[in-house]
PDB file of N, CA and C in Angstrom:
ATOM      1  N   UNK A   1      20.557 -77.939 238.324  1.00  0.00           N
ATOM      2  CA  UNK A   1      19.434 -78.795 238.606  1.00  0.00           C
ATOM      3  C   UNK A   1      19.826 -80.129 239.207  1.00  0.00           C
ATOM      4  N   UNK A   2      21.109 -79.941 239.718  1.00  0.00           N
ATOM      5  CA  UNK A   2      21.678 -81.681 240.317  1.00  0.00           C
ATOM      6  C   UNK A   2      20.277 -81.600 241.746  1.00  0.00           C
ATOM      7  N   UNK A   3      20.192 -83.011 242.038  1.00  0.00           N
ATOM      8  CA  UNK A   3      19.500 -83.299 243.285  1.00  0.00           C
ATOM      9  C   UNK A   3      20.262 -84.931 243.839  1.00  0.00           C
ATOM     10  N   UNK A   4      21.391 -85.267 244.291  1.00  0.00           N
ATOM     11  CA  UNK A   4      21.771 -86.420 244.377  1.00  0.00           C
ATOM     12  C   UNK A   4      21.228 -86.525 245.948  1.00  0.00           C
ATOM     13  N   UNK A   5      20.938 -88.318 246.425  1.00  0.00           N
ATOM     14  CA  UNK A   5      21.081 -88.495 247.161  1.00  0.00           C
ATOM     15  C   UNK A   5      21.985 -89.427 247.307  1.00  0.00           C
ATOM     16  N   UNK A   6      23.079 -89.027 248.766  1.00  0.00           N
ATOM     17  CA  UNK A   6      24.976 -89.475 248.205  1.00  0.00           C
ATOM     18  C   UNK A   6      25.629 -88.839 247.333  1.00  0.00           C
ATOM     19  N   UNK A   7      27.278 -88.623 247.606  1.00  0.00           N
ATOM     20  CA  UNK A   7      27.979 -88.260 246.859  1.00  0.00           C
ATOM     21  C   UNK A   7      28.510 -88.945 245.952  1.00  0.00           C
ATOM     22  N   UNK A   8      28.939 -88.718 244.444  1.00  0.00           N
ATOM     23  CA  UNK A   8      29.365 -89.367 243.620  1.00  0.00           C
ATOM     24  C   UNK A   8      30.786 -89.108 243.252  1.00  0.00           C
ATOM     25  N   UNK A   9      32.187 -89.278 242.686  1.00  0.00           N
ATOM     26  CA  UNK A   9      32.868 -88.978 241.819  1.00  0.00           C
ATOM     27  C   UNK A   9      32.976 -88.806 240.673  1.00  0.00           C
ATOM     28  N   UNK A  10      33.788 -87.930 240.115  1.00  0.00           N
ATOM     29  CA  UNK A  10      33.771 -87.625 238.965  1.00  0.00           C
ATOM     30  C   UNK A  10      33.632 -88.818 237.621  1.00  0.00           C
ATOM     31  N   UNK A  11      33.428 -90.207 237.810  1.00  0.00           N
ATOM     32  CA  UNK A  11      33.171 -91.034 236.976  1.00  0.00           C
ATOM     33  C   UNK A  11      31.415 -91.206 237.526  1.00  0.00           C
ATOM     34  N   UNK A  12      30.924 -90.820 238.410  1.00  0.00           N
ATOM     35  CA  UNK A  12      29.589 -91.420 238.619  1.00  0.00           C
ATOM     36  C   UNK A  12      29.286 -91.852 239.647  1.00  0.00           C
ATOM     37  N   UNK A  13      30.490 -92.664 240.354  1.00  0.00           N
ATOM     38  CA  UNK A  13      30.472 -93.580 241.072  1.00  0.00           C
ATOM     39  C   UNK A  13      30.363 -93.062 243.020  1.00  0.00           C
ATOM     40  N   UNK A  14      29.328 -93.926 242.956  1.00  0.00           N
ATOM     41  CA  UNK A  14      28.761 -93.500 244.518  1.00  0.00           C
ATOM     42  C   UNK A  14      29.692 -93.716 245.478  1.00  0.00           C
ATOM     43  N   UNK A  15      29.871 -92.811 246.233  1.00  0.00           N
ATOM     44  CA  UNK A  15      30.928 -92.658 247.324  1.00  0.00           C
ATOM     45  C   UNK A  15      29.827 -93.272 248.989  1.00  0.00           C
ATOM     46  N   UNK A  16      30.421 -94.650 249.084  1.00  0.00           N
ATOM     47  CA  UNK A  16      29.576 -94.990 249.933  1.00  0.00           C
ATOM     48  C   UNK A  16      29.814 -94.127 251.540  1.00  0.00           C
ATOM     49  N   UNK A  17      30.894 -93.933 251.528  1.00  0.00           N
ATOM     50  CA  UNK A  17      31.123 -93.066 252.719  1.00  0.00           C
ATOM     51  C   UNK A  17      30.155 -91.741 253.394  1.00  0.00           C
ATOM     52  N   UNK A  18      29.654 -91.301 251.392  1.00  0.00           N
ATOM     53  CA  UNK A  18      29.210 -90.330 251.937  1.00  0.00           C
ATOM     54  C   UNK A  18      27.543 -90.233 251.548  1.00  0.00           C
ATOM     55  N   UNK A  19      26.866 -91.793 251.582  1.00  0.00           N
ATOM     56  CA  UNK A  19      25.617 -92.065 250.979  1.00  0.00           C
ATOM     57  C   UNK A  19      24.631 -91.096 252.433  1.00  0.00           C
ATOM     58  N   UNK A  20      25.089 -90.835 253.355  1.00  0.00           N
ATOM     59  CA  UNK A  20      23.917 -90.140 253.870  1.00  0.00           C
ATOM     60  C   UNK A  20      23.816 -88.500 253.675  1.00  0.00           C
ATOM     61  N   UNK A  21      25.012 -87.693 252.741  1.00  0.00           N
ATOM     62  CA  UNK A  21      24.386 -87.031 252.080  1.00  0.00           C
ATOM     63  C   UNK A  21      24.030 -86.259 251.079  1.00  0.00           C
ATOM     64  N   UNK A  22      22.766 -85.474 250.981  1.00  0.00           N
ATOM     65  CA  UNK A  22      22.160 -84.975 249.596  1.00  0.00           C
ATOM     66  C   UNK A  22      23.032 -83.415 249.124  1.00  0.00           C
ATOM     67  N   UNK A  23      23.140 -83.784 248.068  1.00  0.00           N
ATOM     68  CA  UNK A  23      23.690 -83.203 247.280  1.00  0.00           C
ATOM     69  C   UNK A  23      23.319 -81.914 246.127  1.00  0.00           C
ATOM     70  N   UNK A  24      22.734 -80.774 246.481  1.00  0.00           N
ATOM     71  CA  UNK A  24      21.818 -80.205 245.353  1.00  0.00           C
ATOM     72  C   UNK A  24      22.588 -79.109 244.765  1.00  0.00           C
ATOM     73  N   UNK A  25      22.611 -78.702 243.160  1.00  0.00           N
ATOM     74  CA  UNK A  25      23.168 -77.630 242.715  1.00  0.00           C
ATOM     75  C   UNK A  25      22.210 -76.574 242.018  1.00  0.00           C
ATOM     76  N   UNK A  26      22.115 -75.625 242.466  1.00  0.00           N
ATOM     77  CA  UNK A  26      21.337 -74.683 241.480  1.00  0.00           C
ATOM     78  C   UNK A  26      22.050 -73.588 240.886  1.00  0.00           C
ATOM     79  N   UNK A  27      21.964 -72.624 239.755  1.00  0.00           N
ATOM     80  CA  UNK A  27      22.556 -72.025 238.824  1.00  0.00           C
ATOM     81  C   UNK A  27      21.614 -70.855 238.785  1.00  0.00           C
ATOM     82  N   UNK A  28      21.476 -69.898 238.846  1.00  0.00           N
ATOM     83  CA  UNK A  28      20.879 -68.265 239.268  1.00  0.00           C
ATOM     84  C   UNK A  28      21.816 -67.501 237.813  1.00  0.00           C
ATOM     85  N   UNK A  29      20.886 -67.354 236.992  1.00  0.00           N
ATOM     86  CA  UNK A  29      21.579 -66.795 235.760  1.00  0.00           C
ATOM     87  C   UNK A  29      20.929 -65.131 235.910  1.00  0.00           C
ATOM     88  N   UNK A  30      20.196 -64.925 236.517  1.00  0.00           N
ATOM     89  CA  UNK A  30      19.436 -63.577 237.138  1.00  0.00           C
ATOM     90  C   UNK A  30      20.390 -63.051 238.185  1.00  0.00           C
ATOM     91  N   UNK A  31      21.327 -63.786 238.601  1.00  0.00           N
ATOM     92  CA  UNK A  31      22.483 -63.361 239.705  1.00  0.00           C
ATOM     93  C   UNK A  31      22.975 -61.776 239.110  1.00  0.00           C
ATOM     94  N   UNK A  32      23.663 -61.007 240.468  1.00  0.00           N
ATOM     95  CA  UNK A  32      24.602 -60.089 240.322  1.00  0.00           C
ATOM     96  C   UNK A  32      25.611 -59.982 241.212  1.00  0.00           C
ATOM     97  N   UNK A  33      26.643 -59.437 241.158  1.00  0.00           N
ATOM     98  CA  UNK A  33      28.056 -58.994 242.210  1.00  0.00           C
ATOM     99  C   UNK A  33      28.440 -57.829 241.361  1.00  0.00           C
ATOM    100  N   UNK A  34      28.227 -57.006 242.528  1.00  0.00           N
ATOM    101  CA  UNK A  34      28.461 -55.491 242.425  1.00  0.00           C
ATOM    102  C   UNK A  34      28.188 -54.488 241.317  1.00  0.00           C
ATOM    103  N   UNK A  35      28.569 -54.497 240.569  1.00  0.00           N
ATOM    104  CA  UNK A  35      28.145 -53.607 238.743  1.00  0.00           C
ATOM    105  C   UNK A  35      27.031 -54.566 238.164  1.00  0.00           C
ATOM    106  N   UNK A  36      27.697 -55.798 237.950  1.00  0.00           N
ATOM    107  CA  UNK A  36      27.459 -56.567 236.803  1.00  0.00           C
ATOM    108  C   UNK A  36      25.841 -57.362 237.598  1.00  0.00           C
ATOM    109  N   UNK A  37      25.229 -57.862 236.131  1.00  0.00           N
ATOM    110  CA  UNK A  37      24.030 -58.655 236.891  1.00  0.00           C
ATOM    111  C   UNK A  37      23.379 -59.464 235.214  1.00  0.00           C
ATOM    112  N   UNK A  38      22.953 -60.367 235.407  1.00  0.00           N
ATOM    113  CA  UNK A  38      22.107 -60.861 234.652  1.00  0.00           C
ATOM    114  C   UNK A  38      23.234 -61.681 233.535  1.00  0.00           C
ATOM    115  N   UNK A  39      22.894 -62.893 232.837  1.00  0.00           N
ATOM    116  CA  UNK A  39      23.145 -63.711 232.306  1.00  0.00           C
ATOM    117  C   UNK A  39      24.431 -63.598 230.872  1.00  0.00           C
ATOM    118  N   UNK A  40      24.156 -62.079 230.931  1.00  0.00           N
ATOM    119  CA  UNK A  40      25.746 -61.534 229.643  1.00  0.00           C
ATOM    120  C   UNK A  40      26.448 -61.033 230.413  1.00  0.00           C
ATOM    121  N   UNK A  41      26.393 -61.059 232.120  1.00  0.00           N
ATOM    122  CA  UNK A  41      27.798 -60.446 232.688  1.00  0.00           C
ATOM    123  C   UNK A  41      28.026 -61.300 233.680  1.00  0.00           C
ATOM    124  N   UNK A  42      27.038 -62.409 234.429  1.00  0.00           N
ATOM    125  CA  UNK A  42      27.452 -62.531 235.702  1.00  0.00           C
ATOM    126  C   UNK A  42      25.977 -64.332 235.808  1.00  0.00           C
ATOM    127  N   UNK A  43      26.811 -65.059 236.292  1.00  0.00           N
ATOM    128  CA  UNK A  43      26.069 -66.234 236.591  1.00  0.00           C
ATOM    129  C   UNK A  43      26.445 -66.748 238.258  1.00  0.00           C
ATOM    130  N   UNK A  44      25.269 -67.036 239.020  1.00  0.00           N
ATOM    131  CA  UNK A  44      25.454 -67.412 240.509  1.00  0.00           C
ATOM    132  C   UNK A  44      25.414 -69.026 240.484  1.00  0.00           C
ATOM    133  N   UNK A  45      26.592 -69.934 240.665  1.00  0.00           N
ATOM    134  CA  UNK A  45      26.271 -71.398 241.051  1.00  0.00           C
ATOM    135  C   UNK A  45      26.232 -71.773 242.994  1.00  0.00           C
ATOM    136  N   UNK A  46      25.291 -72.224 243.131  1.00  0.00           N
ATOM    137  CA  UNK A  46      25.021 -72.698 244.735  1.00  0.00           C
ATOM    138  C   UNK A  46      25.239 -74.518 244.890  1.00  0.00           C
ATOM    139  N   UNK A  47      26.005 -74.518 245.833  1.00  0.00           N
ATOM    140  CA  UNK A  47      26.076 -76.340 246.184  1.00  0.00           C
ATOM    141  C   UNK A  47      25.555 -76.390 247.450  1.00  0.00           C
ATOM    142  N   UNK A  48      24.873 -77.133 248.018  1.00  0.00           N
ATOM    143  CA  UNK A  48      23.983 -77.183 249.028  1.00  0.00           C
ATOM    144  C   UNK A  48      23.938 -78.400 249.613  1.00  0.00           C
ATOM    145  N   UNK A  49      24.648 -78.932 250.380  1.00  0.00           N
ATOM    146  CA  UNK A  49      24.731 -80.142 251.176  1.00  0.00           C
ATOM    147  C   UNK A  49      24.494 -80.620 252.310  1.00  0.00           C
ATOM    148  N   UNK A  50      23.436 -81.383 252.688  1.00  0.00           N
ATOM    149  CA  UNK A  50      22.623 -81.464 253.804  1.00  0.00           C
ATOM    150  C   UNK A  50      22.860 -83.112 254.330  1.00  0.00           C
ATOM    151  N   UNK A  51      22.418 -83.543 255.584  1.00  0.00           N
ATOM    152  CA  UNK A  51      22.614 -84.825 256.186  1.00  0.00           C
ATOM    153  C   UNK A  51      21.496 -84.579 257.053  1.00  0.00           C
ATOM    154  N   UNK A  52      21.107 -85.516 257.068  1.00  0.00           N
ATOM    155  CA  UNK A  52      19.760 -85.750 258.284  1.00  0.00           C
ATOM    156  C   UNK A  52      20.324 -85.689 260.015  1.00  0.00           C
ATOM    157  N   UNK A  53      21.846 -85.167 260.476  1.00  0.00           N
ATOM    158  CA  UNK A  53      22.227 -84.890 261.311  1.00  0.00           C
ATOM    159  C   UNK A  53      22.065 -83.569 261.898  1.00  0.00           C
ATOM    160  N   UNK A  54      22.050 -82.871 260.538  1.00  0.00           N
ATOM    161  CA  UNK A  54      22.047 -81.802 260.988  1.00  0.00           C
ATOM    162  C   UNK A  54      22.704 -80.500 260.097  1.00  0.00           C
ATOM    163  N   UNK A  55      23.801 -80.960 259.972  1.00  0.00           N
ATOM    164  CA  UNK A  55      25.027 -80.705 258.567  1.00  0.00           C
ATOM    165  C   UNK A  55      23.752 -79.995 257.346  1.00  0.00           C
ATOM    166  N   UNK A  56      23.968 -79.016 257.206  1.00  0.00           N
ATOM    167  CA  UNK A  56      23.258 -77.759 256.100  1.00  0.00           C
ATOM    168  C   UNK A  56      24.716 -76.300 255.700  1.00  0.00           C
ATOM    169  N   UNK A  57      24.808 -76.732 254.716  1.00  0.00           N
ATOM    170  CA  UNK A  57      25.820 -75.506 254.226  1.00  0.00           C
ATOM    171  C   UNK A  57      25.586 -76.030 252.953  1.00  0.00           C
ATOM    172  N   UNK A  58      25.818 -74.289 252.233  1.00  0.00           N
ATOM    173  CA  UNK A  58      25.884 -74.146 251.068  1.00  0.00           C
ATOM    174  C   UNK A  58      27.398 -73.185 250.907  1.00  0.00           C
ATOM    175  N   UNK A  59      27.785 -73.558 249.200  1.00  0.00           N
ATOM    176  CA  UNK A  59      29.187 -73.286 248.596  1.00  0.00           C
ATOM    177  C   UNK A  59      28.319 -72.159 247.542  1.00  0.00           C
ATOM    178  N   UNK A  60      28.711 -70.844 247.222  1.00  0.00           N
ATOM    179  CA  UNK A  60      28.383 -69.913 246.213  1.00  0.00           C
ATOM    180  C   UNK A  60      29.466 -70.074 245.230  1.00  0.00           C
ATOM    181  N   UNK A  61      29.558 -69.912 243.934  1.00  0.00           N
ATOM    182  CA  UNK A  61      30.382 -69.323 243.260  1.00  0.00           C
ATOM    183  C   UNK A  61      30.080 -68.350 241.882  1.00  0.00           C
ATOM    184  N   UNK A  62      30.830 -67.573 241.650  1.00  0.00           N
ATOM    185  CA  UNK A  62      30.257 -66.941 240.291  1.00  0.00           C
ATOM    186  C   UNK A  62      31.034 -66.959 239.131  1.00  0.00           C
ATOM    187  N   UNK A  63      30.677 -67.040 238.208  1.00  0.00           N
ATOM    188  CA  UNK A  63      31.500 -67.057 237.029  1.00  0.00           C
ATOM    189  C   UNK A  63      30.756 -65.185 235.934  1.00  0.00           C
ATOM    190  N   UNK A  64      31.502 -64.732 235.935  1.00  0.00           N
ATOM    191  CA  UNK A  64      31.392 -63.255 235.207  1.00  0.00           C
ATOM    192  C   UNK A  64      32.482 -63.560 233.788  1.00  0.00           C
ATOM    193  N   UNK A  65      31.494 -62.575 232.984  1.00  0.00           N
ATOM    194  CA  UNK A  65      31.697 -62.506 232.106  1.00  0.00           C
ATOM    195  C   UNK A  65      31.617 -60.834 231.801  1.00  0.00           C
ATOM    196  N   UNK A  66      33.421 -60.629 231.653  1.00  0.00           N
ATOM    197  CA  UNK A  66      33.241 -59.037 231.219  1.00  0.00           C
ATOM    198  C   UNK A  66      34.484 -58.792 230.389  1.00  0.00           C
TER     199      UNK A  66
END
């Protein structure tokens, strides 16, 4: 549920370099990869980083549990 606008470091602290952009994380516990699916085998995290330039990409990762 992150929604930053600007990047921060790991103490908090706003990274002015990178104040133009937003920062969003969402967590998909309904996720699957390949066999496994749903919240006792398999969790989807998305990072999603956008700039009013133009710049749109998102980072997937999963964490499984088996």
């Amino acid at each position: 549920g992150l929604d930053d606008d600007g990047a921060r470091d790991q103490a908090e602290n706003a990274l002015t370099d990178l104040a133009g952009y937003r920062v969003r994380v969402t967590v998909d516990p309904n996720a699957t990869l390949g066999d496994l699916s749903g919240p006792a085998e398999v969790i989807r995290a998305d990072v999603r980083v956008t700039h009013a330039s133009g710049v749109d990409f998102t980072l997937s990762g999963y964490k499984a549990n088996y």
